[in-house]
PDB file of N, CA and C in Angstrom:
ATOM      1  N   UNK A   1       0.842  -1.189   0.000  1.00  0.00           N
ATOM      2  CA  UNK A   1       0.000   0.000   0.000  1.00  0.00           C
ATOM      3  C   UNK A   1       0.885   1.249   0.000  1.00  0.00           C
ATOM      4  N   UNK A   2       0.410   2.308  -0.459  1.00  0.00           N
ATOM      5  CA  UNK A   2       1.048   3.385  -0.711  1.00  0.00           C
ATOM      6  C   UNK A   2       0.107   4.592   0.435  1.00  0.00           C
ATOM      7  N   UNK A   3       1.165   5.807   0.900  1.00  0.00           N
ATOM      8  CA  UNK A   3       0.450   6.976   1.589  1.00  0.00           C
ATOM      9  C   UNK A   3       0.312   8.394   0.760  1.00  0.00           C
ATOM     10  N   UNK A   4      -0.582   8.612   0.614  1.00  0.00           N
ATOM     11  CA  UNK A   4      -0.512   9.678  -0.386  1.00  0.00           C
ATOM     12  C   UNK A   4      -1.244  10.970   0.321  1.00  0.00           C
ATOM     13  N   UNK A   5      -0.481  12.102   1.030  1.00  0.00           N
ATOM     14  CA  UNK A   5      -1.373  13.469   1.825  1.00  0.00           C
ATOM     15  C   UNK A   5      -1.846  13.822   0.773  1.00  0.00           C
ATOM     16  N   UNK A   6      -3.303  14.623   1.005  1.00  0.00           N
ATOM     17  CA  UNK A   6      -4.159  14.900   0.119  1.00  0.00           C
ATOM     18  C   UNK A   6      -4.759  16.557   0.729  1.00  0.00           C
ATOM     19  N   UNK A   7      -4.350  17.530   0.248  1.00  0.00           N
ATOM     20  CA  UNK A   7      -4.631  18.964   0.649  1.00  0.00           C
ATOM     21  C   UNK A   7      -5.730  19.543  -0.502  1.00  0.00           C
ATOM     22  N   UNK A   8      -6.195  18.940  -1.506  1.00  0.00           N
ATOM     23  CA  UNK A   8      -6.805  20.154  -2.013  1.00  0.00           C
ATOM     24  C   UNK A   8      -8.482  19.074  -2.488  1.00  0.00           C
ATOM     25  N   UNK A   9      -8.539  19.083  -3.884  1.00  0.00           N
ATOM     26  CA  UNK A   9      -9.593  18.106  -4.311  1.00  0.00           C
ATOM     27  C   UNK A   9      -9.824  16.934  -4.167  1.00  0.00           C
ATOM     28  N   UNK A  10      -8.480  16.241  -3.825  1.00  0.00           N
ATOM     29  CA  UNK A  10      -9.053  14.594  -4.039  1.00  0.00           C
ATOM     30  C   UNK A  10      -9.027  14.407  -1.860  1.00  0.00           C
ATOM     31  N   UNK A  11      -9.666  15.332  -1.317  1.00  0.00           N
ATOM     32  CA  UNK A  11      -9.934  15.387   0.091  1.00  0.00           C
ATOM     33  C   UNK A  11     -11.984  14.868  -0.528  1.00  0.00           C
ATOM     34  N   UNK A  12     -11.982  15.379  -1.166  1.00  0.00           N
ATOM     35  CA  UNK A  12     -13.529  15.477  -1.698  1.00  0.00           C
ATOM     36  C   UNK A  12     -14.173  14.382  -2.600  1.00  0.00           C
ATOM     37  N   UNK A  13     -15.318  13.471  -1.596  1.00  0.00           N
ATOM     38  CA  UNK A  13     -15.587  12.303  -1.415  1.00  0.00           C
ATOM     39  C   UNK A  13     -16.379  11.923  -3.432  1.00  0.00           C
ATOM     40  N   UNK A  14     -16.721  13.288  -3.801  1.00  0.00           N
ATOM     41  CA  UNK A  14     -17.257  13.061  -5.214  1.00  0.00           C
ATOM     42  C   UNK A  14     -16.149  13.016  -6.068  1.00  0.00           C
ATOM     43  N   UNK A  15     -14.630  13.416  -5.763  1.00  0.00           N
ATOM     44  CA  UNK A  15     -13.502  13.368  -6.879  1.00  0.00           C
ATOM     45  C   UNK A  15     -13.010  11.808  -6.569  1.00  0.00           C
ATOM     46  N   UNK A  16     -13.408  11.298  -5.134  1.00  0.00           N
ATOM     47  CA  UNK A  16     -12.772  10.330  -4.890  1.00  0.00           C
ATOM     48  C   UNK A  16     -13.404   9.188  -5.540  1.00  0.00           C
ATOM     49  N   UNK A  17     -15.076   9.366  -5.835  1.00  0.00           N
ATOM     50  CA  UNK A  17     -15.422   8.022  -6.128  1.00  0.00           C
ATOM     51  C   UNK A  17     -15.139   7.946  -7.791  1.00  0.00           C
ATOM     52  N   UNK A  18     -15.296   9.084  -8.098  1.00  0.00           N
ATOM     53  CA  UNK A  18     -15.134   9.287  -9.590  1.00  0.00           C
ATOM     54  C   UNK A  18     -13.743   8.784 -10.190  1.00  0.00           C
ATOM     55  N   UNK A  19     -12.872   8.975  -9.180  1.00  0.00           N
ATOM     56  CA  UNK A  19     -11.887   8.684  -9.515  1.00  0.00           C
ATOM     57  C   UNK A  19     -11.004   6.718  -9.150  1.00  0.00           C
ATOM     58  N   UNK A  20     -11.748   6.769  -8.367  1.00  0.00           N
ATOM     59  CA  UNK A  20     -11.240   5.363  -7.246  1.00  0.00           C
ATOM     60  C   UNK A  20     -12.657   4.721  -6.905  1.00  0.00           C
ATOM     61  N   UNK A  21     -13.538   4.817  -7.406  1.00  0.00           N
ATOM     62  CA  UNK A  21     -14.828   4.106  -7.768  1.00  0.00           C
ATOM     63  C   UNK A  21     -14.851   3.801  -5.858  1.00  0.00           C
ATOM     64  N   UNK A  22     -14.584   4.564  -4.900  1.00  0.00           N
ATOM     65  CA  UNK A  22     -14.724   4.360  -3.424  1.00  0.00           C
ATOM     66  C   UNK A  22     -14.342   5.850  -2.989  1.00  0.00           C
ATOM     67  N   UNK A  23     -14.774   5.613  -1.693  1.00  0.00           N
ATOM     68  CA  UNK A  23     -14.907   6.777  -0.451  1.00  0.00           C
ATOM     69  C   UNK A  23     -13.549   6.229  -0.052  1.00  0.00           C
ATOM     70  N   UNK A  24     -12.526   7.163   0.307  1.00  0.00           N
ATOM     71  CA  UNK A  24     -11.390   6.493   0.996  1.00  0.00           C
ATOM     72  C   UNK A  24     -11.394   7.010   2.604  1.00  0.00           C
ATOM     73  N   UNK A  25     -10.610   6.124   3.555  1.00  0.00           N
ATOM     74  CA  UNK A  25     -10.616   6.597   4.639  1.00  0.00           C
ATOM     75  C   UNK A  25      -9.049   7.391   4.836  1.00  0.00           C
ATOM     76  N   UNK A  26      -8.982   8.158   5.894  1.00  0.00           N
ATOM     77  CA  UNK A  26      -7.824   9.171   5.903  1.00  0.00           C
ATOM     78  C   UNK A  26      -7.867   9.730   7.605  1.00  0.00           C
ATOM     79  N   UNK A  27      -6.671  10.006   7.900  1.00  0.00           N
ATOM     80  CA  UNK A  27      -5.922  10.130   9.081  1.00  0.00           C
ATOM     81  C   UNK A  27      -5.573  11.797   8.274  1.00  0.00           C
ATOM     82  N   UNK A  28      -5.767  12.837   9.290  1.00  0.00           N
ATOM     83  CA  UNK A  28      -5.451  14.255   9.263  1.00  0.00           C
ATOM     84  C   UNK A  28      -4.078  14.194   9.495  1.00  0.00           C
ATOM     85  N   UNK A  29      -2.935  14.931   8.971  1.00  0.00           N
ATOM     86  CA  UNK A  29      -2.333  15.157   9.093  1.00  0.00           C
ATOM     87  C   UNK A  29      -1.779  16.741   8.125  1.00  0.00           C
ATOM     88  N   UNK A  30      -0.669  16.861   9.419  1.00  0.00           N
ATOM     89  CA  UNK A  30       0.332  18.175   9.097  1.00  0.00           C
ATOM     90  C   UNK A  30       1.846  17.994   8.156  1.00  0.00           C
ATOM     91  N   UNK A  31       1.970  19.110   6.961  1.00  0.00           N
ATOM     92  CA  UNK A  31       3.344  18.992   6.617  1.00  0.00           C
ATOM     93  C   UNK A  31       4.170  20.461   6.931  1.00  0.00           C
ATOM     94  N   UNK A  32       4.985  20.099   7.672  1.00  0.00           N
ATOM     95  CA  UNK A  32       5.036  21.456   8.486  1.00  0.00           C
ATOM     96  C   UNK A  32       6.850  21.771   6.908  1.00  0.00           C
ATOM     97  N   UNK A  33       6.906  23.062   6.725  1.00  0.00           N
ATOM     98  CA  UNK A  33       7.857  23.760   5.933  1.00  0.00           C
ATOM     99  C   UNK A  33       7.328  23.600   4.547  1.00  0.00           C
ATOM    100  N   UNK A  34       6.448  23.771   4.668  1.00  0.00           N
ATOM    101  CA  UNK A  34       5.523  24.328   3.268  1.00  0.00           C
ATOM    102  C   UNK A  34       4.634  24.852   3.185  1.00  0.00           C
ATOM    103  N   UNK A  35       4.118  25.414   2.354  1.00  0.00           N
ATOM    104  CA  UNK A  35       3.109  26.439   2.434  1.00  0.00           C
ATOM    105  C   UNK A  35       1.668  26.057   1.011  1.00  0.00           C
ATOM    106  N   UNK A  36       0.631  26.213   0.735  1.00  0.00           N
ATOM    107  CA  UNK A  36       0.003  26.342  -0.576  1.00  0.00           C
ATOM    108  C   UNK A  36      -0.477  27.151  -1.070  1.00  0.00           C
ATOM    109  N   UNK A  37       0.128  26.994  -2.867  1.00  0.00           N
ATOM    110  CA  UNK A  37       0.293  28.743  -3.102  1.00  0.00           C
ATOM    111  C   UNK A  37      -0.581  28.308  -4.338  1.00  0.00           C
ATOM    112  N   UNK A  38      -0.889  29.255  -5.113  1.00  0.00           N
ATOM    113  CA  UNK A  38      -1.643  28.823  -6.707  1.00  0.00           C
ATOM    114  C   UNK A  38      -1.125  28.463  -7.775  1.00  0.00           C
ATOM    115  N   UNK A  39      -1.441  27.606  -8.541  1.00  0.00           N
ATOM    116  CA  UNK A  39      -0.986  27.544 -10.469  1.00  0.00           C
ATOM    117  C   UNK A  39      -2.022  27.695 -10.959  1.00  0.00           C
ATOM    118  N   UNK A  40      -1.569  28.459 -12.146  1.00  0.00           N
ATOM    119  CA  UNK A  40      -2.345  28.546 -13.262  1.00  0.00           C
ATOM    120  C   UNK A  40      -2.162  27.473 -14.108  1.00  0.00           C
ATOM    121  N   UNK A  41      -3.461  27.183 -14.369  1.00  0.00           N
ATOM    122  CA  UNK A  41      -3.170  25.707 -15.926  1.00  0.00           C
ATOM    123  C   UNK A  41      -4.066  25.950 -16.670  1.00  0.00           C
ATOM    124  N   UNK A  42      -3.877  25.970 -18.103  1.00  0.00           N
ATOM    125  CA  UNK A  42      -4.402  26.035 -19.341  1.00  0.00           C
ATOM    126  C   UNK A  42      -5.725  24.853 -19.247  1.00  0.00           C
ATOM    127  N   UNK A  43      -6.654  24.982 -19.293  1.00  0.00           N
ATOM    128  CA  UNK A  43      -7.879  24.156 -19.057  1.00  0.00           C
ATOM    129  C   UNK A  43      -8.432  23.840 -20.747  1.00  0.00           C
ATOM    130  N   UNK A  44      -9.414  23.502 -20.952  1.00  0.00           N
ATOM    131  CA  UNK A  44     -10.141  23.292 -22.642  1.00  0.00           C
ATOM    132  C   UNK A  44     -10.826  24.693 -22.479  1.00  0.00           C
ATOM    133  N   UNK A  45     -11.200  25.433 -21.345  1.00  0.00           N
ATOM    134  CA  UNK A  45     -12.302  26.862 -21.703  1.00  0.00           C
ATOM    135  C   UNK A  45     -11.848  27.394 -20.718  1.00  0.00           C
ATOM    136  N   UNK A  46     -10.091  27.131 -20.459  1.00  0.00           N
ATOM    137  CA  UNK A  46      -9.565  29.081 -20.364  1.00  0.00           C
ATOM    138  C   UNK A  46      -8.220  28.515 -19.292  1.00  0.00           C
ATOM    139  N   UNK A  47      -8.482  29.696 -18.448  1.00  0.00           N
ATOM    140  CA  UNK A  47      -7.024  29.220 -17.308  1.00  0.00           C
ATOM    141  C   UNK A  47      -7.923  28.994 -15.866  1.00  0.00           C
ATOM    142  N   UNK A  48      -7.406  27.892 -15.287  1.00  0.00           N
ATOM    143  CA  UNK A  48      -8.314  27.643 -13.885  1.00  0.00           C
ATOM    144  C   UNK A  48      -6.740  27.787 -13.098  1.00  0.00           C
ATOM    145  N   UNK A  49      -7.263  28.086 -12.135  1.00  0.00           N
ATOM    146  CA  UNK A  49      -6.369  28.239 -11.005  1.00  0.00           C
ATOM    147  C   UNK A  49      -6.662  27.026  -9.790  1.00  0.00           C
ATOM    148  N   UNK A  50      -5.143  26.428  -9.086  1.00  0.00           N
ATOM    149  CA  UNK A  50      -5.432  25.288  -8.373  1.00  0.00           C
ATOM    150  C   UNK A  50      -4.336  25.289  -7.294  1.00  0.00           C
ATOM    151  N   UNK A  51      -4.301  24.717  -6.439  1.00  0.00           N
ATOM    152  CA  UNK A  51      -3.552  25.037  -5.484  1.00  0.00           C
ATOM    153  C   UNK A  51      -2.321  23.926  -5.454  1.00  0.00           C
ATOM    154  N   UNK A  52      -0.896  24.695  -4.849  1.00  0.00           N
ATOM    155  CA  UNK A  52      -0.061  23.397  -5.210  1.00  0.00           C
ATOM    156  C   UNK A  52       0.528  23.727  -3.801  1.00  0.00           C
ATOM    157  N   UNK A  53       1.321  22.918  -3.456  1.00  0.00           N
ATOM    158  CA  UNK A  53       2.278  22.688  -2.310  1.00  0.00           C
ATOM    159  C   UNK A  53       3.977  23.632  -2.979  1.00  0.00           C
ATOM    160  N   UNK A  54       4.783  23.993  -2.069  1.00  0.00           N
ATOM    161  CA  UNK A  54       5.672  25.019  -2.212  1.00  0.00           C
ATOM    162  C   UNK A  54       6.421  24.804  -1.275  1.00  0.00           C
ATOM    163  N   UNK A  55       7.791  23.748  -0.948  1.00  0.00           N
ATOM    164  CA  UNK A  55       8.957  24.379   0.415  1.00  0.00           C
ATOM    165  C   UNK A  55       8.971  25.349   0.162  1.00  0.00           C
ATOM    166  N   UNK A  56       9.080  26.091   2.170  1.00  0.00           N
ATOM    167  CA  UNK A  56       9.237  27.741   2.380  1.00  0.00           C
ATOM    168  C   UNK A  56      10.839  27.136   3.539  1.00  0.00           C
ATOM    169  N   UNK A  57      10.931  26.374   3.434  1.00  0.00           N
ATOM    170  CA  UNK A  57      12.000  25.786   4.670  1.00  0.00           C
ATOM    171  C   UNK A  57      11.866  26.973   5.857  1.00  0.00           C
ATOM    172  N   UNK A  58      10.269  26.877   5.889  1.00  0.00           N
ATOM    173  CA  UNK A  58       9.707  27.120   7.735  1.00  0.00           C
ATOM    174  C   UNK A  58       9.364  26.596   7.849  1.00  0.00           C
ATOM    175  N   UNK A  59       9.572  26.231   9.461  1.00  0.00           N
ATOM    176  CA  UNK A  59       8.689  25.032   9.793  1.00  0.00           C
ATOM    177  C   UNK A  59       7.561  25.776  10.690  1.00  0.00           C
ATOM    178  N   UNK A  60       7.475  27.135  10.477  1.00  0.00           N
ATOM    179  CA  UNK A  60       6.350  27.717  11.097  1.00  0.00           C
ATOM    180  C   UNK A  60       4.733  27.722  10.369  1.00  0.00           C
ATOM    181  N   UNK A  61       5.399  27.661   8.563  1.00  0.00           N
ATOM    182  CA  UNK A  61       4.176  26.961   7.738  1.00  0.00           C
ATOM    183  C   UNK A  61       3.949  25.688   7.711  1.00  0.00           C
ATOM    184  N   UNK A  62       2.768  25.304   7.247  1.00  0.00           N
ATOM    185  CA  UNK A  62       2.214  24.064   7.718  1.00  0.00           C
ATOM    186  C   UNK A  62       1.215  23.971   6.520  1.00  0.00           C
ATOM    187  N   UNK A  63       0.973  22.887   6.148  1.00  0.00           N
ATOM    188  CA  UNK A  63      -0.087  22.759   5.509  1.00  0.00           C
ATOM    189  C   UNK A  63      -1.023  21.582   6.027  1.00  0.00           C
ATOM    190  N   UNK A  64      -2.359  22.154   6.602  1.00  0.00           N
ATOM    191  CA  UNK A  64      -3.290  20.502   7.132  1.00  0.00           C
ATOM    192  C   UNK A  64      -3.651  19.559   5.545  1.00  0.00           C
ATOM    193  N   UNK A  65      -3.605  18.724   6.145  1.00  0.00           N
ATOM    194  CA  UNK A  65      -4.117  17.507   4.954  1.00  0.00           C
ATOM    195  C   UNK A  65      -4.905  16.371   5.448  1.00  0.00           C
ATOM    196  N   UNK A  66      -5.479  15.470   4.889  1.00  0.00           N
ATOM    197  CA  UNK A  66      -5.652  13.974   5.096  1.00  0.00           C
ATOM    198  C   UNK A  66      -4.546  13.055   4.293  1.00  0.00           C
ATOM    199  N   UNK A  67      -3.963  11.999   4.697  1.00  0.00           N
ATOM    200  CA  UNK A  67      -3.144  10.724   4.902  1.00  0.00           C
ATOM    201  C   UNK A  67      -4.021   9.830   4.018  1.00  0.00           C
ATOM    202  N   UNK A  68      -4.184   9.094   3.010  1.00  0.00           N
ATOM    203  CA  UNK A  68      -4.929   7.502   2.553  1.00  0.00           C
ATOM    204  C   UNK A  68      -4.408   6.898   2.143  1.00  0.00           C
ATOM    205  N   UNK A  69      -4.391   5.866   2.467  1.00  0.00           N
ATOM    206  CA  UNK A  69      -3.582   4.914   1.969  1.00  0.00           C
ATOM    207  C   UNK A  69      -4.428   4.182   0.625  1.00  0.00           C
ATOM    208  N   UNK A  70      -3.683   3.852  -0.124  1.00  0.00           N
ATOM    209  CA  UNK A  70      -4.113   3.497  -1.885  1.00  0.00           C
ATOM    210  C   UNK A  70      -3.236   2.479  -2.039  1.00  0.00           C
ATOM    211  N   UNK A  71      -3.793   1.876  -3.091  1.00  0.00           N
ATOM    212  CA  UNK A  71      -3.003   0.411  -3.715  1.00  0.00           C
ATOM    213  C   UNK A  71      -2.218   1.702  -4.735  1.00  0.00           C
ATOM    214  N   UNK A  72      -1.080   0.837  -5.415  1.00  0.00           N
ATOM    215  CA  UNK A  72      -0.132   1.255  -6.381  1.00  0.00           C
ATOM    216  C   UNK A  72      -1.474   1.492  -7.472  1.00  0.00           C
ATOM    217  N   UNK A  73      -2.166   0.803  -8.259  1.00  0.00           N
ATOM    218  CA  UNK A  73      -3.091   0.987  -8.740  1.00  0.00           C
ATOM    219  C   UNK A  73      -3.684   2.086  -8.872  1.00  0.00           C
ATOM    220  N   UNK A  74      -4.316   2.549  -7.245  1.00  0.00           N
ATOM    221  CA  UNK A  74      -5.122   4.043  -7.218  1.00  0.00           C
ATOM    222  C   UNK A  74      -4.368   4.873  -7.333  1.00  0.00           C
ATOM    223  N   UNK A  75      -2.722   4.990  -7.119  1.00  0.00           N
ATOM    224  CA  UNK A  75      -1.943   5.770  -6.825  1.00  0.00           C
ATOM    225  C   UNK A  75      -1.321   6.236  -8.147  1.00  0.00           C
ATOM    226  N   UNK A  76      -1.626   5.490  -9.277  1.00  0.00           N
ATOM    227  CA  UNK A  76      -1.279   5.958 -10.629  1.00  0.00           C
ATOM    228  C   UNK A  76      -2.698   6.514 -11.217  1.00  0.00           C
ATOM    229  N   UNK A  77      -3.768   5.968 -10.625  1.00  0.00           N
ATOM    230  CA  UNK A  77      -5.124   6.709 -11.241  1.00  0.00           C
ATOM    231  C   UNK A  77      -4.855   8.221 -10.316  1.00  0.00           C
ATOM    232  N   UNK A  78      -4.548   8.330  -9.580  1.00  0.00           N
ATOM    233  CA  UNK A  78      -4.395   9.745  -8.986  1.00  0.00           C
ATOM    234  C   UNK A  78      -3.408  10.768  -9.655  1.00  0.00           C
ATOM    235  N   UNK A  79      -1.885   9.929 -10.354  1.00  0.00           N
ATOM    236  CA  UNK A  79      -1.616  10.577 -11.097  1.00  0.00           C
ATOM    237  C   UNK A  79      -1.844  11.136 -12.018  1.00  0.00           C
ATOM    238  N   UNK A  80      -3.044  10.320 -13.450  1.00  0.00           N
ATOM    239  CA  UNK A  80      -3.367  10.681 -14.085  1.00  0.00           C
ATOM    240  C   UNK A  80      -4.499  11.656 -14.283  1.00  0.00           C
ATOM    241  N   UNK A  81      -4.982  11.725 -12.874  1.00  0.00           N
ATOM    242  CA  UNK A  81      -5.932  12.409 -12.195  1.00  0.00           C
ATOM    243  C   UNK A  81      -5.370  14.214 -12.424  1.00  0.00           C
ATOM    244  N   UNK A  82      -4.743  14.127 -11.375  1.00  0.00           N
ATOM    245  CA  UNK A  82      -3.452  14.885 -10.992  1.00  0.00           C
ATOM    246  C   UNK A  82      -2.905  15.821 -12.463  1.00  0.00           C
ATOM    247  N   UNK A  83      -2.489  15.088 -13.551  1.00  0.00           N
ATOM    248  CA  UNK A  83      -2.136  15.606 -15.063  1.00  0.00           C
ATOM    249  C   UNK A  83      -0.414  16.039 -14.963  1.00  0.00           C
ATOM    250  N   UNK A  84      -0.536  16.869 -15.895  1.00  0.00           N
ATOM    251  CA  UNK A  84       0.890  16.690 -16.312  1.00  0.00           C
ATOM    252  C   UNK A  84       0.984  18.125 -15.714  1.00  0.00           C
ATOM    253  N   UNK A  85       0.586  19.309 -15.392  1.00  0.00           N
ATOM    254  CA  UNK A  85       1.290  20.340 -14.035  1.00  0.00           C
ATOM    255  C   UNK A  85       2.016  19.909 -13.007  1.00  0.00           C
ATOM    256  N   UNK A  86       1.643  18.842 -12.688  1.00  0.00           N
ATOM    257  CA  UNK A  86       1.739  18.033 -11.241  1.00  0.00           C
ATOM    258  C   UNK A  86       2.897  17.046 -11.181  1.00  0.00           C
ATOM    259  N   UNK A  87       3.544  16.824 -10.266  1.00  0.00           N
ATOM    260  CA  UNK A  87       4.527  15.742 -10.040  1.00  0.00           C
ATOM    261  C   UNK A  87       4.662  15.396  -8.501  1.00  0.00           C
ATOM    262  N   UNK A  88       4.511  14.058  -8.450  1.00  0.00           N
ATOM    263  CA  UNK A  88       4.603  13.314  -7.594  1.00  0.00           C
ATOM    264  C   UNK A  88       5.847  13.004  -6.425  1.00  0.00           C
ATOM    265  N   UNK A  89       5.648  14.096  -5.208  1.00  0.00           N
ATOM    266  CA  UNK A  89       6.985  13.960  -4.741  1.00  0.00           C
ATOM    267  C   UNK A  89       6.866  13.111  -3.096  1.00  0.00           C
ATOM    268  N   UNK A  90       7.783  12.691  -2.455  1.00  0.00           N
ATOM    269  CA  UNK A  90       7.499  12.166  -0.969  1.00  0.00           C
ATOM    270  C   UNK A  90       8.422  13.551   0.008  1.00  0.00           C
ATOM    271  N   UNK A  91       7.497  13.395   0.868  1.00  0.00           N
ATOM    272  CA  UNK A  91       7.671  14.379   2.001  1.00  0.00           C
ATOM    273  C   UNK A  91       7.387  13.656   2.993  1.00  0.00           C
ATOM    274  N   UNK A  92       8.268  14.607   4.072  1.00  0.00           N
ATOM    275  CA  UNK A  92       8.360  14.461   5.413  1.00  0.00           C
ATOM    276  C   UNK A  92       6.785  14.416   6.431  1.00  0.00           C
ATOM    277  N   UNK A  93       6.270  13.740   6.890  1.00  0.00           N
ATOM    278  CA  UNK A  93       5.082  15.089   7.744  1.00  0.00           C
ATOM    279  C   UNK A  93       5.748  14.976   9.347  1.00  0.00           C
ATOM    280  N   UNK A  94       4.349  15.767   9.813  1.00  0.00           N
ATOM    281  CA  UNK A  94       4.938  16.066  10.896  1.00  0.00           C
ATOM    282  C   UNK A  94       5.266  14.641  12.214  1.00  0.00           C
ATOM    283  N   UNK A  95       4.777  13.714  11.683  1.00  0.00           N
ATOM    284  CA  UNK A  95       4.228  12.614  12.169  1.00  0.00           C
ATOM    285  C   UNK A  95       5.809  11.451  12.000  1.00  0.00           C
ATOM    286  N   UNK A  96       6.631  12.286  11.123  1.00  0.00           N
ATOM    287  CA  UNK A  96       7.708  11.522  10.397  1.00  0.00           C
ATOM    288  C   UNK A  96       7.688  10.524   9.750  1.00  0.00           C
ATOM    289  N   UNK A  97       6.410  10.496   9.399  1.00  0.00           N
ATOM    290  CA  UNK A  97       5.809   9.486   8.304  1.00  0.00           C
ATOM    291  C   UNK A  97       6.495   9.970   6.534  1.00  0.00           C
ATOM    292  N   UNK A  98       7.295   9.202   5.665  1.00  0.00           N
ATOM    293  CA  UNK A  98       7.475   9.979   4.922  1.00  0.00           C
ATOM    294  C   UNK A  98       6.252   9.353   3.854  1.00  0.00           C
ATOM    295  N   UNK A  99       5.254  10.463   2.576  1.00  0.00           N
ATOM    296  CA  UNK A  99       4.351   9.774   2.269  1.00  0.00           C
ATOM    297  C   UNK A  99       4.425  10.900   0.721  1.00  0.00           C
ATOM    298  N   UNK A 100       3.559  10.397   0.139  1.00  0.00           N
ATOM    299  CA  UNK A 100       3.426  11.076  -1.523  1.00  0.00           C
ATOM    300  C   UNK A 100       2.534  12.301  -1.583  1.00  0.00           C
ATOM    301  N   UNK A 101       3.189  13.096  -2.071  1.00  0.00           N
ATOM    302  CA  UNK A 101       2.255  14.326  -2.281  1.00  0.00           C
ATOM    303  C   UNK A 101       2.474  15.030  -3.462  1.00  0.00           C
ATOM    304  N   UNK A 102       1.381  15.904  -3.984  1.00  0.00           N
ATOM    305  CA  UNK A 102       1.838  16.178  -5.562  1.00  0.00           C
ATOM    306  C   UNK A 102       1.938  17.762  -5.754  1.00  0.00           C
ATOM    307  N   UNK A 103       3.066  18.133  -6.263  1.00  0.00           N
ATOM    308  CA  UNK A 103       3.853  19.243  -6.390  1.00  0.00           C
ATOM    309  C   UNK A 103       3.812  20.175  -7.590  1.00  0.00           C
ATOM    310  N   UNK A 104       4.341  21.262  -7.738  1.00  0.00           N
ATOM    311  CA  UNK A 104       4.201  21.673  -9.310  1.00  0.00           C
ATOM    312  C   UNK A 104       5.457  21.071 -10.088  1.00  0.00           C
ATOM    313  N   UNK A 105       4.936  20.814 -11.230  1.00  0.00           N
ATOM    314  CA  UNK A 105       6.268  20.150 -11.814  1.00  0.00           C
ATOM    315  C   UNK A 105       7.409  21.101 -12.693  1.00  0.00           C
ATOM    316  N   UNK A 106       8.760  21.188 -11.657  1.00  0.00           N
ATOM    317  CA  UNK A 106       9.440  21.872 -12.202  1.00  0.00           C
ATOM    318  C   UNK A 106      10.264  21.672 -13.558  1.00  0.00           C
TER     319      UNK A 106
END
């Protein structure tokens, strides 16, 4: 099984079934020295704006999330979910759990 923190849409039980044909369960957690800031992405009818994760190397920022654990399986449907802005990185949390979270892709 894989841990994947989840801060923005796929927290939201209608992206989840749509996406993972299930409700997932999730443990709250903190990633403390980052912050979430916006991207812009080219959409089919215009530019949408979405939120991404950002090291600030403070550990006074924090970002709350939920924790789920996913088969390798869901964890590539999340990528493709996710798209090509996005890249898949592992982080620290506060818990010292290290787990997958998705980033802007530099």
């Amino acid at each position: 099984m894989e841990n994947l923190f989840a801060y923005g849409s796929l927290r939201e039980e209608d992206v989840q079934k749509t996406i993972f044909g299930r409700i997932l369960k999730g443990i709250p957690e903190k990633l403390s020295g980052y912050a979430v800031k916006q991207i812009e992405i080219e959409e089919e009818f215009g530019i949408e704006t979405y939120p991404i994760i950002t090291p600030t190397d403070d550990n006074k920022d924090a970002i709350h999330g939920i924790v789920y654990e996913l088969t390798l399986d869901e964890l590539q449907l999340s990528d493709t979910y996710e798209g090509n802005s996005y890249t898949r990185i592992q982080v620290p949390l506060e818990s010292k759990q290290l787990v997958w979270a998705y980033s802007a892709k530099v």
